[in-house]
PDB file of N, CA and C in Angstrom:
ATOM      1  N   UNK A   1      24.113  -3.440  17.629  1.00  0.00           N
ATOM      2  CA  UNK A   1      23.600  -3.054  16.346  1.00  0.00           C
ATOM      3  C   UNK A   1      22.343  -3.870  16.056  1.00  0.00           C
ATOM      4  N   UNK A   2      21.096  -3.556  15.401  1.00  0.00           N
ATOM      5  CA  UNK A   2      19.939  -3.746  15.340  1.00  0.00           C
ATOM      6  C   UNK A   2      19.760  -4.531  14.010  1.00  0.00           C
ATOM      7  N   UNK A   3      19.447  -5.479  13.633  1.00  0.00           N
ATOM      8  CA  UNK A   3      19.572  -6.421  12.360  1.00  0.00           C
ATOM      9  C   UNK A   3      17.852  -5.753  12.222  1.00  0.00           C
ATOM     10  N   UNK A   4      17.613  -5.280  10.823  1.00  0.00           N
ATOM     11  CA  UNK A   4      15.822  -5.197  10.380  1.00  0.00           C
ATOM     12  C   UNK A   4      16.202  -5.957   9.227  1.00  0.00           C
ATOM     13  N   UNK A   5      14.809  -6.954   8.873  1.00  0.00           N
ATOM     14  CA  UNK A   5      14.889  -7.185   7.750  1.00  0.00           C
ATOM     15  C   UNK A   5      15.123  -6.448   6.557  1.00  0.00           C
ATOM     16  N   UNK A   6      15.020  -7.323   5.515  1.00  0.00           N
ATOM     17  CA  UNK A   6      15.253  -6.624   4.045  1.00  0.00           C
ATOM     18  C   UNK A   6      13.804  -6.197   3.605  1.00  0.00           C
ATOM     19  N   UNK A   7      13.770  -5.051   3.275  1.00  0.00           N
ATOM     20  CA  UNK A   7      12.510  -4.174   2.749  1.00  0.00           C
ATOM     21  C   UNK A   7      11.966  -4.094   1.399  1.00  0.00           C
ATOM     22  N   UNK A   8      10.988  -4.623   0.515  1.00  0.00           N
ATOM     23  CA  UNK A   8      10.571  -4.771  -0.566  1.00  0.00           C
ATOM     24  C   UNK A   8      10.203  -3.405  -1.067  1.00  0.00           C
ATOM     25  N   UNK A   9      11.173  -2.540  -1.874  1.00  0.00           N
ATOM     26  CA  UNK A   9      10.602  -0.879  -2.449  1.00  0.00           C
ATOM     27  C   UNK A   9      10.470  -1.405  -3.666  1.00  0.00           C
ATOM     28  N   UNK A  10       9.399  -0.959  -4.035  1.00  0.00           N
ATOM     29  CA  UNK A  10       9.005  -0.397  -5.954  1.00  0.00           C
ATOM     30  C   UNK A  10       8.978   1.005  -5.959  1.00  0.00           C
ATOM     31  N   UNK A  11       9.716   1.223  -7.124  1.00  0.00           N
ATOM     32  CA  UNK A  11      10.452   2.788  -7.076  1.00  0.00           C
ATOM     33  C   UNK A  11       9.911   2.612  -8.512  1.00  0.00           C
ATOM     34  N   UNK A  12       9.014   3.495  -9.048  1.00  0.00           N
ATOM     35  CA  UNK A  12       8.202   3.418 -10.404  1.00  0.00           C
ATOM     36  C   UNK A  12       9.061   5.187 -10.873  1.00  0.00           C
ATOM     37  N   UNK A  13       9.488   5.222 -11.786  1.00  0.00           N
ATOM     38  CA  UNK A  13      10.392   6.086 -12.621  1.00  0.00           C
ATOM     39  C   UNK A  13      11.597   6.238 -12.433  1.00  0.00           C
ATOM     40  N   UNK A  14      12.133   4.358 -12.142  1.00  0.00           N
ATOM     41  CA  UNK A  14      13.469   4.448 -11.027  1.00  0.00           C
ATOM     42  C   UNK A  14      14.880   4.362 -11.479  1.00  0.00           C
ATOM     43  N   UNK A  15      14.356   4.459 -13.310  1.00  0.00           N
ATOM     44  CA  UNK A  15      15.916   4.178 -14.236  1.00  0.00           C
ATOM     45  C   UNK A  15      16.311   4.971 -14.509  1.00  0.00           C
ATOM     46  N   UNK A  16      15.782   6.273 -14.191  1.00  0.00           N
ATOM     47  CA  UNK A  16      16.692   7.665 -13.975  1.00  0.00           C
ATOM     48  C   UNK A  16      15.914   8.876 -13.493  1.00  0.00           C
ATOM     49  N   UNK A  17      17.086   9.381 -13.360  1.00  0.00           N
ATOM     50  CA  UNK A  17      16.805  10.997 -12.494  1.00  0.00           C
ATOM     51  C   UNK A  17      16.511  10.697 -11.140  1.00  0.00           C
ATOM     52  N   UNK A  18      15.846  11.415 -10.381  1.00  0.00           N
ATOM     53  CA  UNK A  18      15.343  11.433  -8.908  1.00  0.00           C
ATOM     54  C   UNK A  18      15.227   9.875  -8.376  1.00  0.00           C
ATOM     55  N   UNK A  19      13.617   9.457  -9.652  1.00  0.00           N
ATOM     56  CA  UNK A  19      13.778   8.182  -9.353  1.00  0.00           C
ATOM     57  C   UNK A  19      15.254   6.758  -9.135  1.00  0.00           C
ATOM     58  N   UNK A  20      15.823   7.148 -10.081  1.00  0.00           N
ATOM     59  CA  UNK A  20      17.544   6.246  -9.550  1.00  0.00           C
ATOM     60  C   UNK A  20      17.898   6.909  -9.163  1.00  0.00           C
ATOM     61  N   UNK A  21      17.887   7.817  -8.472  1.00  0.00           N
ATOM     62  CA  UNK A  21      19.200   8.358  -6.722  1.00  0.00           C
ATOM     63  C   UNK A  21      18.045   7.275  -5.831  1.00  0.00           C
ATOM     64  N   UNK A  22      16.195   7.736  -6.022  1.00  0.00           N
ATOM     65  CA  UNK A  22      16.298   7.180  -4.576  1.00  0.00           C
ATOM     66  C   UNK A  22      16.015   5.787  -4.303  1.00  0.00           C
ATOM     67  N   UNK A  23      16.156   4.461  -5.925  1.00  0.00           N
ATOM     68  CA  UNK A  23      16.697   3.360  -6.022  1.00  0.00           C
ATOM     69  C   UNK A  23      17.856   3.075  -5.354  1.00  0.00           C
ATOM     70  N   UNK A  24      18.811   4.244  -5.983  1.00  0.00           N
ATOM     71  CA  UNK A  24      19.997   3.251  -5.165  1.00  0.00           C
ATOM     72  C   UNK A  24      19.879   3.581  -3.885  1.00  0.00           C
ATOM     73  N   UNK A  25      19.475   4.380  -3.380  1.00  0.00           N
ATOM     74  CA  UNK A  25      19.654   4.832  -1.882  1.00  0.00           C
ATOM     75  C   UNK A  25      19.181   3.403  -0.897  1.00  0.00           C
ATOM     76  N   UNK A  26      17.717   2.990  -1.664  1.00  0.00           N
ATOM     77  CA  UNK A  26      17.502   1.986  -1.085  1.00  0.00           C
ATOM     78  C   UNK A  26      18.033   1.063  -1.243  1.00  0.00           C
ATOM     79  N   UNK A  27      18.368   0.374  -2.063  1.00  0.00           N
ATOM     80  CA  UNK A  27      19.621  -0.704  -2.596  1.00  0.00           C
ATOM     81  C   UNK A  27      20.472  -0.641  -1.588  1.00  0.00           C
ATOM     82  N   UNK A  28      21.358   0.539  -1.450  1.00  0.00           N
ATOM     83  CA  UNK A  28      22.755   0.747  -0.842  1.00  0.00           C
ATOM     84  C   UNK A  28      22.225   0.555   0.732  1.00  0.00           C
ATOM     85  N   UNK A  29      21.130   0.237   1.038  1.00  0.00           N
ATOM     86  CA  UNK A  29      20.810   0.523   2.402  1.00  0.00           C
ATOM     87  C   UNK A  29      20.226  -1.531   2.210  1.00  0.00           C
ATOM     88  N   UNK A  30      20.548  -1.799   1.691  1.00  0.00           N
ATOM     89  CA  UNK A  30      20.016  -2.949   1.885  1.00  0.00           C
ATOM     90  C   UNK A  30      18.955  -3.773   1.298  1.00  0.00           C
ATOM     91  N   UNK A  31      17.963  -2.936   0.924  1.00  0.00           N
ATOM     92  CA  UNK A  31      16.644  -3.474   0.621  1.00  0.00           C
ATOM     93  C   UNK A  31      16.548  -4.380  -0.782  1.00  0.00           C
ATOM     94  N   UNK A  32      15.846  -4.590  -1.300  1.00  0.00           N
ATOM     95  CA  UNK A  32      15.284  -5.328  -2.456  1.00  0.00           C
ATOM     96  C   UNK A  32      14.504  -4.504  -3.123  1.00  0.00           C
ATOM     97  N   UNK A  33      14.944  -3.915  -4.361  1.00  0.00           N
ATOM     98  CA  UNK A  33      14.315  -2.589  -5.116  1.00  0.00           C
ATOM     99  C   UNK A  33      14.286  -2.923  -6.349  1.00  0.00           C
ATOM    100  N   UNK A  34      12.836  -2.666  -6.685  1.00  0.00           N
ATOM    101  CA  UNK A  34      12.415  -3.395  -7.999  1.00  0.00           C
ATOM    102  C   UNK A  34      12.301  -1.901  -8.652  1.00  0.00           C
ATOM    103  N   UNK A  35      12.808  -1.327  -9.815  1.00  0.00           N
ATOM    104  CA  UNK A  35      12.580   0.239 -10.461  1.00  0.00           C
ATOM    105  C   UNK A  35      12.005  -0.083 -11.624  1.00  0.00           C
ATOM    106  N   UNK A  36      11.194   0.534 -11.959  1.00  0.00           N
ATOM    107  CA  UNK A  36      10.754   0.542 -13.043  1.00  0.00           C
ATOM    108  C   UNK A  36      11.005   1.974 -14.424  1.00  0.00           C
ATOM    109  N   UNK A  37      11.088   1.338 -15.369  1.00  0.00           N
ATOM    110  CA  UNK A  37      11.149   2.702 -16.783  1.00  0.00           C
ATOM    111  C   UNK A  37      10.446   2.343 -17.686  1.00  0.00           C
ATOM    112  N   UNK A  38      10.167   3.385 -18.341  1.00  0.00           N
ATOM    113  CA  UNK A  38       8.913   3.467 -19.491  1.00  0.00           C
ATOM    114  C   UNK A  38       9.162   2.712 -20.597  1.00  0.00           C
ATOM    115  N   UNK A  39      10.305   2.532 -21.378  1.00  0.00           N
ATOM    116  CA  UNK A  39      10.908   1.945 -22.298  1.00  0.00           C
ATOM    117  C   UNK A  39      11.965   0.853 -22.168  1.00  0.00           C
ATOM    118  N   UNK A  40      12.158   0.463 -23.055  1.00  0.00           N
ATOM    119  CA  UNK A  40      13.340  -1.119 -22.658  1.00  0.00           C
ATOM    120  C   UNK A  40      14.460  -0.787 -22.753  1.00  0.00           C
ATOM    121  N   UNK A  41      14.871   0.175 -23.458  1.00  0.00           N
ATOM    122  CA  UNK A  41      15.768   0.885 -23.735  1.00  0.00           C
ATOM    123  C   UNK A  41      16.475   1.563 -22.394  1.00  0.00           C
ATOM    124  N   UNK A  42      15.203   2.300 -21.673  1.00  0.00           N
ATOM    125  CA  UNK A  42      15.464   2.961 -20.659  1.00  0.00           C
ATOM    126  C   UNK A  42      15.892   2.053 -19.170  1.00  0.00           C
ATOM    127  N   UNK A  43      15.414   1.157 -19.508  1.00  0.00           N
ATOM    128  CA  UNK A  43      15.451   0.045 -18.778  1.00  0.00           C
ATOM    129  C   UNK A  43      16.699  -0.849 -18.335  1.00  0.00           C
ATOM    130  N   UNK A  44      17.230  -1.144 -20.094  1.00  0.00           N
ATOM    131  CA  UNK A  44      18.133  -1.822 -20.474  1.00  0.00           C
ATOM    132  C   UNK A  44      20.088  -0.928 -19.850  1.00  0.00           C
ATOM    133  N   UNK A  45      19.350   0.760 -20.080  1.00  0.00           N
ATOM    134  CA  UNK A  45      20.462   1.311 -19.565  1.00  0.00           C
ATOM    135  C   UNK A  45      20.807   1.633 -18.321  1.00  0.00           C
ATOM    136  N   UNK A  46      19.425   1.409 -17.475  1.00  0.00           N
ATOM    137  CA  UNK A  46      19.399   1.627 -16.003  1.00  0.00           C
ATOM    138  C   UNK A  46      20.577   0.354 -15.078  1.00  0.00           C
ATOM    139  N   UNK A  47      20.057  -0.984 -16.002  1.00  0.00           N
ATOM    140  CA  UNK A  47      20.073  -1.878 -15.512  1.00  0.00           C
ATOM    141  C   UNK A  47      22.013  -2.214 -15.567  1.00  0.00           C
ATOM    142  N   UNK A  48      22.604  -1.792 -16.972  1.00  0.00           N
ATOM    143  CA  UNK A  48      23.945  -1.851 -17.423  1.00  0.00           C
ATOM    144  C   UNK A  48      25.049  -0.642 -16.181  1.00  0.00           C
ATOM    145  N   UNK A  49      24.140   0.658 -16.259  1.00  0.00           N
ATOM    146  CA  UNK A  49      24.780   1.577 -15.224  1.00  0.00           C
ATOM    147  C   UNK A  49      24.795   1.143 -13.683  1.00  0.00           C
ATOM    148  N   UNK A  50      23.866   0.278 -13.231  1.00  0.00           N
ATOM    149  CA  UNK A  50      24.107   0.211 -11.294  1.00  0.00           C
ATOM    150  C   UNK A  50      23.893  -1.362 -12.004  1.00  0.00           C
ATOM    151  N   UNK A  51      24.686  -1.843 -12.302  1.00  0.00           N
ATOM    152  CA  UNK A  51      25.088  -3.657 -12.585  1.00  0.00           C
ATOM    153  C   UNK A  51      25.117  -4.600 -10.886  1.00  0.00           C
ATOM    154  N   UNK A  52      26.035  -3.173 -10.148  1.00  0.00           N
ATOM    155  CA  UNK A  52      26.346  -3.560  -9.075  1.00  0.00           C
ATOM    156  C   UNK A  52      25.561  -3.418  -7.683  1.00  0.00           C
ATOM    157  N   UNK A  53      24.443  -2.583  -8.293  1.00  0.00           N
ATOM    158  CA  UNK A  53      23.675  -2.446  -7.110  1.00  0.00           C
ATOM    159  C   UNK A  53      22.116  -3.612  -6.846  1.00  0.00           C
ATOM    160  N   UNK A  54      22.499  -4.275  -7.714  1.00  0.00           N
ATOM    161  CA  UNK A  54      21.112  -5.483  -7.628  1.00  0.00           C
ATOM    162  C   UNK A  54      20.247  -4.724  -6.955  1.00  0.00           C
ATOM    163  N   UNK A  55      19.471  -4.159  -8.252  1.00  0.00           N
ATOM    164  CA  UNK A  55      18.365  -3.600  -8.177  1.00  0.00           C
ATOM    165  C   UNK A  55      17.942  -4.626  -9.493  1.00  0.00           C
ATOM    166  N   UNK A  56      16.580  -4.679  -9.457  1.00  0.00           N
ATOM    167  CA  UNK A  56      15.512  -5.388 -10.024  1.00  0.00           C
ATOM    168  C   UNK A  56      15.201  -4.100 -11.361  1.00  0.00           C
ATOM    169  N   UNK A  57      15.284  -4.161 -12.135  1.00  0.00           N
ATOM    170  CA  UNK A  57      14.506  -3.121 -13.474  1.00  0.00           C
ATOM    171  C   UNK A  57      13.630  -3.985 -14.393  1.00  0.00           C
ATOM    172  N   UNK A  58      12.378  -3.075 -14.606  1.00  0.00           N
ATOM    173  CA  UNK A  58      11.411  -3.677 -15.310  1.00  0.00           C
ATOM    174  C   UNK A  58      10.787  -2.590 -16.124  1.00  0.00           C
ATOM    175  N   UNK A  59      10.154  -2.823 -17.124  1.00  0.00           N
ATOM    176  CA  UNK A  59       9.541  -1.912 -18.028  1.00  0.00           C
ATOM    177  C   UNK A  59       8.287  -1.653 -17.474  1.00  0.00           C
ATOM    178  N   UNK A  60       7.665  -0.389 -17.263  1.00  0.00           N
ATOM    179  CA  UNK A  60       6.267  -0.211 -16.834  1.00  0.00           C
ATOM    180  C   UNK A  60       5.610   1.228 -17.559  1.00  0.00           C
ATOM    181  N   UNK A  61       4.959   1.496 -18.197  1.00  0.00           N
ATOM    182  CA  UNK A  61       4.555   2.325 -18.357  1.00  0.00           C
ATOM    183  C   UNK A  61       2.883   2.505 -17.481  1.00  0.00           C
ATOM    184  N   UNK A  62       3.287   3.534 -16.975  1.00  0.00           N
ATOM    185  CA  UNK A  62       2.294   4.178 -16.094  1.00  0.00           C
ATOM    186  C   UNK A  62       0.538   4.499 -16.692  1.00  0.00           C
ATOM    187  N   UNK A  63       0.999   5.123 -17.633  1.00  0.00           N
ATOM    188  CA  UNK A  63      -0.075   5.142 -18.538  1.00  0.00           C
ATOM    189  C   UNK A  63      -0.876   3.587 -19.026  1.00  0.00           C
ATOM    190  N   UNK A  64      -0.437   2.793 -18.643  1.00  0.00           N
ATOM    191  CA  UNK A  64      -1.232   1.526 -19.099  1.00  0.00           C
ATOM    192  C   UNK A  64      -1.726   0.768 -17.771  1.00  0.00           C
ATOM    193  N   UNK A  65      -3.147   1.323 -17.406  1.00  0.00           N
ATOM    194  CA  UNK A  65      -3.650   0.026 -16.279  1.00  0.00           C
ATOM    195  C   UNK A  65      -3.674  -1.089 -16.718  1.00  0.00           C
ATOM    196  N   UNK A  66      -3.375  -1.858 -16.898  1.00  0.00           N
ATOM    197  CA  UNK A  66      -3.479  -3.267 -17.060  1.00  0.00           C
ATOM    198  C   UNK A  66      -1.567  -3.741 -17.339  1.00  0.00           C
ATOM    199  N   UNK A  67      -1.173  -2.366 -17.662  1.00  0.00           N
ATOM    200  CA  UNK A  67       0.449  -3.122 -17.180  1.00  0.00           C
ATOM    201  C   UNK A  67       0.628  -2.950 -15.758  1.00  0.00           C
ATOM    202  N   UNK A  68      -0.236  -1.645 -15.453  1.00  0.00           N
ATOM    203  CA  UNK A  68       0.617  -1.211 -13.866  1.00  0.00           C
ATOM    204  C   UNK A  68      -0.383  -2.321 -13.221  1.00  0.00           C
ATOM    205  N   UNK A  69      -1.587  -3.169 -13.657  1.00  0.00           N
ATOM    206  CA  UNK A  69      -1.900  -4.192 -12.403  1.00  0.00           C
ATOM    207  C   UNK A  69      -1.113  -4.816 -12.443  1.00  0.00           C
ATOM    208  N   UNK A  70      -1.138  -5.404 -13.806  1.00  0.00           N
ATOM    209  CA  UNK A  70       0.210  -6.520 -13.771  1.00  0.00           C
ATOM    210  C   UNK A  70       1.321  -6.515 -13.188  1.00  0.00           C
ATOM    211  N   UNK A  71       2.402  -5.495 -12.700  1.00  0.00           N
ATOM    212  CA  UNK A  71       3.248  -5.099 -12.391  1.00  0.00           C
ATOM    213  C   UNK A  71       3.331  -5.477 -10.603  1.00  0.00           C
ATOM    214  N   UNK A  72       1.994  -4.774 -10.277  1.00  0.00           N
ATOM    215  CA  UNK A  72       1.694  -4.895  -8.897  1.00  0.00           C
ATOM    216  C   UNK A  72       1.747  -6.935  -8.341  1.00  0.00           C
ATOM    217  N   UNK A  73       0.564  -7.037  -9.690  1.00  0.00           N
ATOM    218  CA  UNK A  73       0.124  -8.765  -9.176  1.00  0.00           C
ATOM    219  C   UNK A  73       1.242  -9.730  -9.398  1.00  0.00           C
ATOM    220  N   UNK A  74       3.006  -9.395  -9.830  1.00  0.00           N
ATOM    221  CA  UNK A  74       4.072  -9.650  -9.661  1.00  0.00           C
ATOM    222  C   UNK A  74       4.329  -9.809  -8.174  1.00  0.00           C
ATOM    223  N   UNK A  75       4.018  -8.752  -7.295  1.00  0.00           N
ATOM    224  CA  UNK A  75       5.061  -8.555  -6.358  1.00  0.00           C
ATOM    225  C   UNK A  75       4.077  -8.940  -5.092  1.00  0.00           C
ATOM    226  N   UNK A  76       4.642  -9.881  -4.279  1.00  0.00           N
ATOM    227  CA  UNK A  76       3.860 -10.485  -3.354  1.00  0.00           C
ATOM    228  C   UNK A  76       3.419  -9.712  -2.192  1.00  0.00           C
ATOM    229  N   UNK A  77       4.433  -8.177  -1.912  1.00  0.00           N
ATOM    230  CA  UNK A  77       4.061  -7.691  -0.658  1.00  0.00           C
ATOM    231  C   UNK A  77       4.915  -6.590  -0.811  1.00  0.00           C
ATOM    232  N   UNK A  78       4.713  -5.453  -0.220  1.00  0.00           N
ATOM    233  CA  UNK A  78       5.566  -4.371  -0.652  1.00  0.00           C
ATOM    234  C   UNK A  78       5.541  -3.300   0.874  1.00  0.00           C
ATOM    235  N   UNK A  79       6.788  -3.108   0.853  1.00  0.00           N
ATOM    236  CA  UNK A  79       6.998  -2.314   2.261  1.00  0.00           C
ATOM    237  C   UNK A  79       6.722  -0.437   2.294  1.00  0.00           C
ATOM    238  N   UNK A  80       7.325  -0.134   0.889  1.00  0.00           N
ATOM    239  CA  UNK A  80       7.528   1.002   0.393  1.00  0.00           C
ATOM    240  C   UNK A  80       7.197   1.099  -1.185  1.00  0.00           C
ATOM    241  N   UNK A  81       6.426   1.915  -1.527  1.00  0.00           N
ATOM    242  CA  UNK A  81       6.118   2.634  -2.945  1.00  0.00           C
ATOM    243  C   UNK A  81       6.434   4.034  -3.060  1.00  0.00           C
ATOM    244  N   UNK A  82       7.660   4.474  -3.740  1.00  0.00           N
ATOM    245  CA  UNK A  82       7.790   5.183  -4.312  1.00  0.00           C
ATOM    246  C   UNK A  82       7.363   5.833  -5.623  1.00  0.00           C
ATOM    247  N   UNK A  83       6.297   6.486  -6.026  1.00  0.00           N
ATOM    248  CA  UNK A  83       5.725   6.867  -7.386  1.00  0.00           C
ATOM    249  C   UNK A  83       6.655   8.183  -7.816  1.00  0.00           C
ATOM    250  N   UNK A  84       7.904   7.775  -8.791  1.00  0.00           N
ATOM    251  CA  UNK A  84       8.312   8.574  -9.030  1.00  0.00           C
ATOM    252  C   UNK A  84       8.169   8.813 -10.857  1.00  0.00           C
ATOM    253  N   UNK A  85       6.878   8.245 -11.162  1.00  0.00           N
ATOM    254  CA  UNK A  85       6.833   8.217 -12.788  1.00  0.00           C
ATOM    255  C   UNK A  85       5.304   8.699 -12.313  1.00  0.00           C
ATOM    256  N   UNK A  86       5.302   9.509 -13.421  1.00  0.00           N
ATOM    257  CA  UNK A  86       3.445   9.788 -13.680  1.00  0.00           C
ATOM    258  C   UNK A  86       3.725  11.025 -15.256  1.00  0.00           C
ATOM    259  N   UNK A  87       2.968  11.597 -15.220  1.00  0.00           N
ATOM    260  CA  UNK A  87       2.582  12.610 -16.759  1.00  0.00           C
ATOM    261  C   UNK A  87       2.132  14.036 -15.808  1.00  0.00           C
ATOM    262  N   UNK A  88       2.530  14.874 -16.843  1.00  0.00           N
ATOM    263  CA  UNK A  88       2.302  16.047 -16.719  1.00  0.00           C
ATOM    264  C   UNK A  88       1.827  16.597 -18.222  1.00  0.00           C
ATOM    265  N   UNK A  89       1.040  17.662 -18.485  1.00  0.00           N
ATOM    266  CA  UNK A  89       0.647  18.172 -19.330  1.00  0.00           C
ATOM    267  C   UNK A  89      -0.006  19.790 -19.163  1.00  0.00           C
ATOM    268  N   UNK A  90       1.593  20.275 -19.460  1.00  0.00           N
ATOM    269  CA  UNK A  90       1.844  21.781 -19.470  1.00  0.00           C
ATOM    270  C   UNK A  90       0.935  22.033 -20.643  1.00  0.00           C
ATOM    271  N   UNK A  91       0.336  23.297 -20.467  1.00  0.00           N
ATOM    272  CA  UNK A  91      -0.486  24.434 -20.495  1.00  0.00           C
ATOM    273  C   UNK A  91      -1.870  24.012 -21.056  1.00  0.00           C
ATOM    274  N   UNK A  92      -2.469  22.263 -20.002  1.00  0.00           N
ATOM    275  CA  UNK A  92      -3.557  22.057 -20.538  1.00  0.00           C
ATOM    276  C   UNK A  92      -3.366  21.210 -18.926  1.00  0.00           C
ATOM    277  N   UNK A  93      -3.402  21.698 -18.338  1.00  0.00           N
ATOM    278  CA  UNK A  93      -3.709  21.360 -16.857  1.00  0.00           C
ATOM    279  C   UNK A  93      -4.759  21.930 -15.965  1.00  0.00           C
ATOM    280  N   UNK A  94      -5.062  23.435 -16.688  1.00  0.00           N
ATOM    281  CA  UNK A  94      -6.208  23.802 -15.902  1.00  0.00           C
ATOM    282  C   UNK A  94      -7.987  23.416 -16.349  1.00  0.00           C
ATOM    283  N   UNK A  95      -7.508  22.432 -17.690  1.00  0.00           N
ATOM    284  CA  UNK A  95      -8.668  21.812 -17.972  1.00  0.00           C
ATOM    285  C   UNK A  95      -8.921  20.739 -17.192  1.00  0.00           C
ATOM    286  N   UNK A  96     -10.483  20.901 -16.659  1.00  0.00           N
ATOM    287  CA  UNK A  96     -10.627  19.899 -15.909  1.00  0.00           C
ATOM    288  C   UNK A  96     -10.520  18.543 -15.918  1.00  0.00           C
ATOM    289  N   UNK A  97     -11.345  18.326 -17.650  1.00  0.00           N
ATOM    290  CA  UNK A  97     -10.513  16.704 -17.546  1.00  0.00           C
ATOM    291  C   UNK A  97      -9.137  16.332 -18.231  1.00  0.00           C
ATOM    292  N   UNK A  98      -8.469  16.964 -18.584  1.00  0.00           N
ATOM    293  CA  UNK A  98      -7.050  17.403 -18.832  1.00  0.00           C
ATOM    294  C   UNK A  98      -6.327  16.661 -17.371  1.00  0.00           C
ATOM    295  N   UNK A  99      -7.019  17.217 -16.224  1.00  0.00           N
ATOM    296  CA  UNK A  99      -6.436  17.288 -14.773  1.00  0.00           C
ATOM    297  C   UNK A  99      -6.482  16.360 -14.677  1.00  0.00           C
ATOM    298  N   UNK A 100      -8.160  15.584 -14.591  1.00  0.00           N
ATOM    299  CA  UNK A 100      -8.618  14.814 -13.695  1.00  0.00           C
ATOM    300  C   UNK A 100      -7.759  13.632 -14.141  1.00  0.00           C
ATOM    301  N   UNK A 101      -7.821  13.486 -15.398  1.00  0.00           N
ATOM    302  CA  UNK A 101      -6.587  12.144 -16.583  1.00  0.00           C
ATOM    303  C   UNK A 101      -5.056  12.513 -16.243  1.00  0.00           C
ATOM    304  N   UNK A 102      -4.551  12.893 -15.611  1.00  0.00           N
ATOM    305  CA  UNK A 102      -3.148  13.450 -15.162  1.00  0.00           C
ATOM    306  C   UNK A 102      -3.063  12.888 -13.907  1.00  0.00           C
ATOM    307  N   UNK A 103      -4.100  13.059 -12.506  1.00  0.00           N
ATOM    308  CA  UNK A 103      -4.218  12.627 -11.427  1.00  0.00           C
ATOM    309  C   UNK A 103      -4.485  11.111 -11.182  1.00  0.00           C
ATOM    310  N   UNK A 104      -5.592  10.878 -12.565  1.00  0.00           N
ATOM    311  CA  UNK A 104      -6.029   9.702 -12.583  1.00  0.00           C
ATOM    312  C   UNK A 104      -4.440   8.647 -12.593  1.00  0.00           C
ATOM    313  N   UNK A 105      -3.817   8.967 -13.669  1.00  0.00           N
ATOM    314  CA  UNK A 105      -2.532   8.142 -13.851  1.00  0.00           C
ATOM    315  C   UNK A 105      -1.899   8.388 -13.223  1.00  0.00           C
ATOM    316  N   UNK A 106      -1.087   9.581 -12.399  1.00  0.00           N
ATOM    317  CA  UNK A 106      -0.261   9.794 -11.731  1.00  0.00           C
ATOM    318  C   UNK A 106      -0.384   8.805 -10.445  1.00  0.00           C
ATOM    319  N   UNK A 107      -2.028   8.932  -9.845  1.00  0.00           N
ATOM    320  CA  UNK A 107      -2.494   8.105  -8.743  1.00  0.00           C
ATOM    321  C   UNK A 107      -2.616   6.236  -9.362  1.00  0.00           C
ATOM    322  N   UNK A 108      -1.975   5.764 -10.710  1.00  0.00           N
ATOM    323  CA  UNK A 108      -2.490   4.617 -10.681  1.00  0.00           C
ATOM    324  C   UNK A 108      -1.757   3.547 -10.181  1.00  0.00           C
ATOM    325  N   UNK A 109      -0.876   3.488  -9.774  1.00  0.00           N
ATOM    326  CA  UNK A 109       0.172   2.759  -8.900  1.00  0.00           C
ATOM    327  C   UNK A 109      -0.140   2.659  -7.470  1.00  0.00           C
ATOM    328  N   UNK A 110      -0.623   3.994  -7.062  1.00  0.00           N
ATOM    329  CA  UNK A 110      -0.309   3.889  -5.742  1.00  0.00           C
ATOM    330  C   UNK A 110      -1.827   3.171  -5.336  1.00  0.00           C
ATOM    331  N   UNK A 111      -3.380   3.144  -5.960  1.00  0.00           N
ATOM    332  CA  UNK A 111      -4.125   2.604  -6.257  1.00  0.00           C
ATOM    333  C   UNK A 111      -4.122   1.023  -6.251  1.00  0.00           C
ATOM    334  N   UNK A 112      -3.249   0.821  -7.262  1.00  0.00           N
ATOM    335  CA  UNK A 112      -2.831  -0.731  -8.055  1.00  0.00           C
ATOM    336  C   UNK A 112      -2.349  -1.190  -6.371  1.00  0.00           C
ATOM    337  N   UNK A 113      -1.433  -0.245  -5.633  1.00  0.00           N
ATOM    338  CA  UNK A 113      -0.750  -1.068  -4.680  1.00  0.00           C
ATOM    339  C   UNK A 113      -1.262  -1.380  -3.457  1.00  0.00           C
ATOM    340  N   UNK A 114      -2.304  -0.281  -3.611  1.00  0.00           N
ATOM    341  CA  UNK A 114      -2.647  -0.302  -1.365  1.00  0.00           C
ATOM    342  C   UNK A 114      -3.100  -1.799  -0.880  1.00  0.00           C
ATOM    343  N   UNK A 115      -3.089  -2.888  -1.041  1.00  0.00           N
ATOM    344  CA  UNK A 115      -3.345  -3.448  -0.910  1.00  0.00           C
ATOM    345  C   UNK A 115      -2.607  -4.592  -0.701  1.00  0.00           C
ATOM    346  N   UNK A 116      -1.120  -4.120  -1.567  1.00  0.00           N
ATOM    347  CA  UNK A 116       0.212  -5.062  -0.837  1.00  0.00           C
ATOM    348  C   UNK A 116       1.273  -4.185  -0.136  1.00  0.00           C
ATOM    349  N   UNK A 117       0.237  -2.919   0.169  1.00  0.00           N
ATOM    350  CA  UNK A 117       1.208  -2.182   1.583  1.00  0.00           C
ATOM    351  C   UNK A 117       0.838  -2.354   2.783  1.00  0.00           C
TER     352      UNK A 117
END
C-alpha cells in the first residue's frame, strides 16, 4: 500500500451543497480541507454538522478582493482549489459588463491562488 502525503484543498462554497459533499470527500480521503461560506452563520453551521470530519471553515465572501487575498495570504501552499462559490445574475448576463463582473468574481480565487498551486 502506497503512503501519499496529506493534501492542502481550499474548497471555496464548501459549507454546503456540492461544495460540502466535495469537502468531505476530501477530508474522508485524508487531506487537510479548509471550506469556506459567505456568512458566519453559514459557517458556524457547516462547522457544528461535520464536527467530525476536521475540516477547517472560514468565512469568505467571494465578492470581496481584499478578503479573498487575504484568505489566500493565510494559506502557505495549496495542492487543490476547488471554486465552488462565485455569483450568478439571471436575466442580466447577456450584458456585457453584467458578464464581464460575474467572470471577474467567479475567476477571483482561482487568480488570488495560482501562485500557491
Amino acid at each position: 500500500m502506497s503512503h501519499r502525503s496529506k493534501r492542502k484543498i481550499l474548497v471555496t462554497g464548501g459549507s454546503s451543497g456540492i461544495g460540502a459533499a466535495i469537502a468531505q470527500a476530501f477530508a474522508t480521503n485524508g487531506d487537510h480541507v479548509i471550506a469556506t461560506g459567505v456568512t458566519k452563520e453559514e459557517v458556524e453551521r457547516a462547522r457544528v454538522q461535520s464536527e467530525q470530519n476536521k475540516i477547517s471553515f472560514q468565512q469568505l465572501d467571494v465578492r470581496d478582493a481584499n478578503a479573498v487575498q487575504d484568505c489566500i495570504d493565510e494559506i502557505d501552499s495549496l495542492d487543490v482549489l476547488v471554486n465552488c462559490a462565485g455569483v450568478i445574475r439571471r436575466n442580466a448576463e447577456n450584458q456585457p459588463e453584467v458578464f464581464a463582473d460575474v467572470i471577474d468574481i467567479n475567476m477571483r480565487v482561482c487568480t488570488a491562488a495560482r501562485e500557491k498551486l
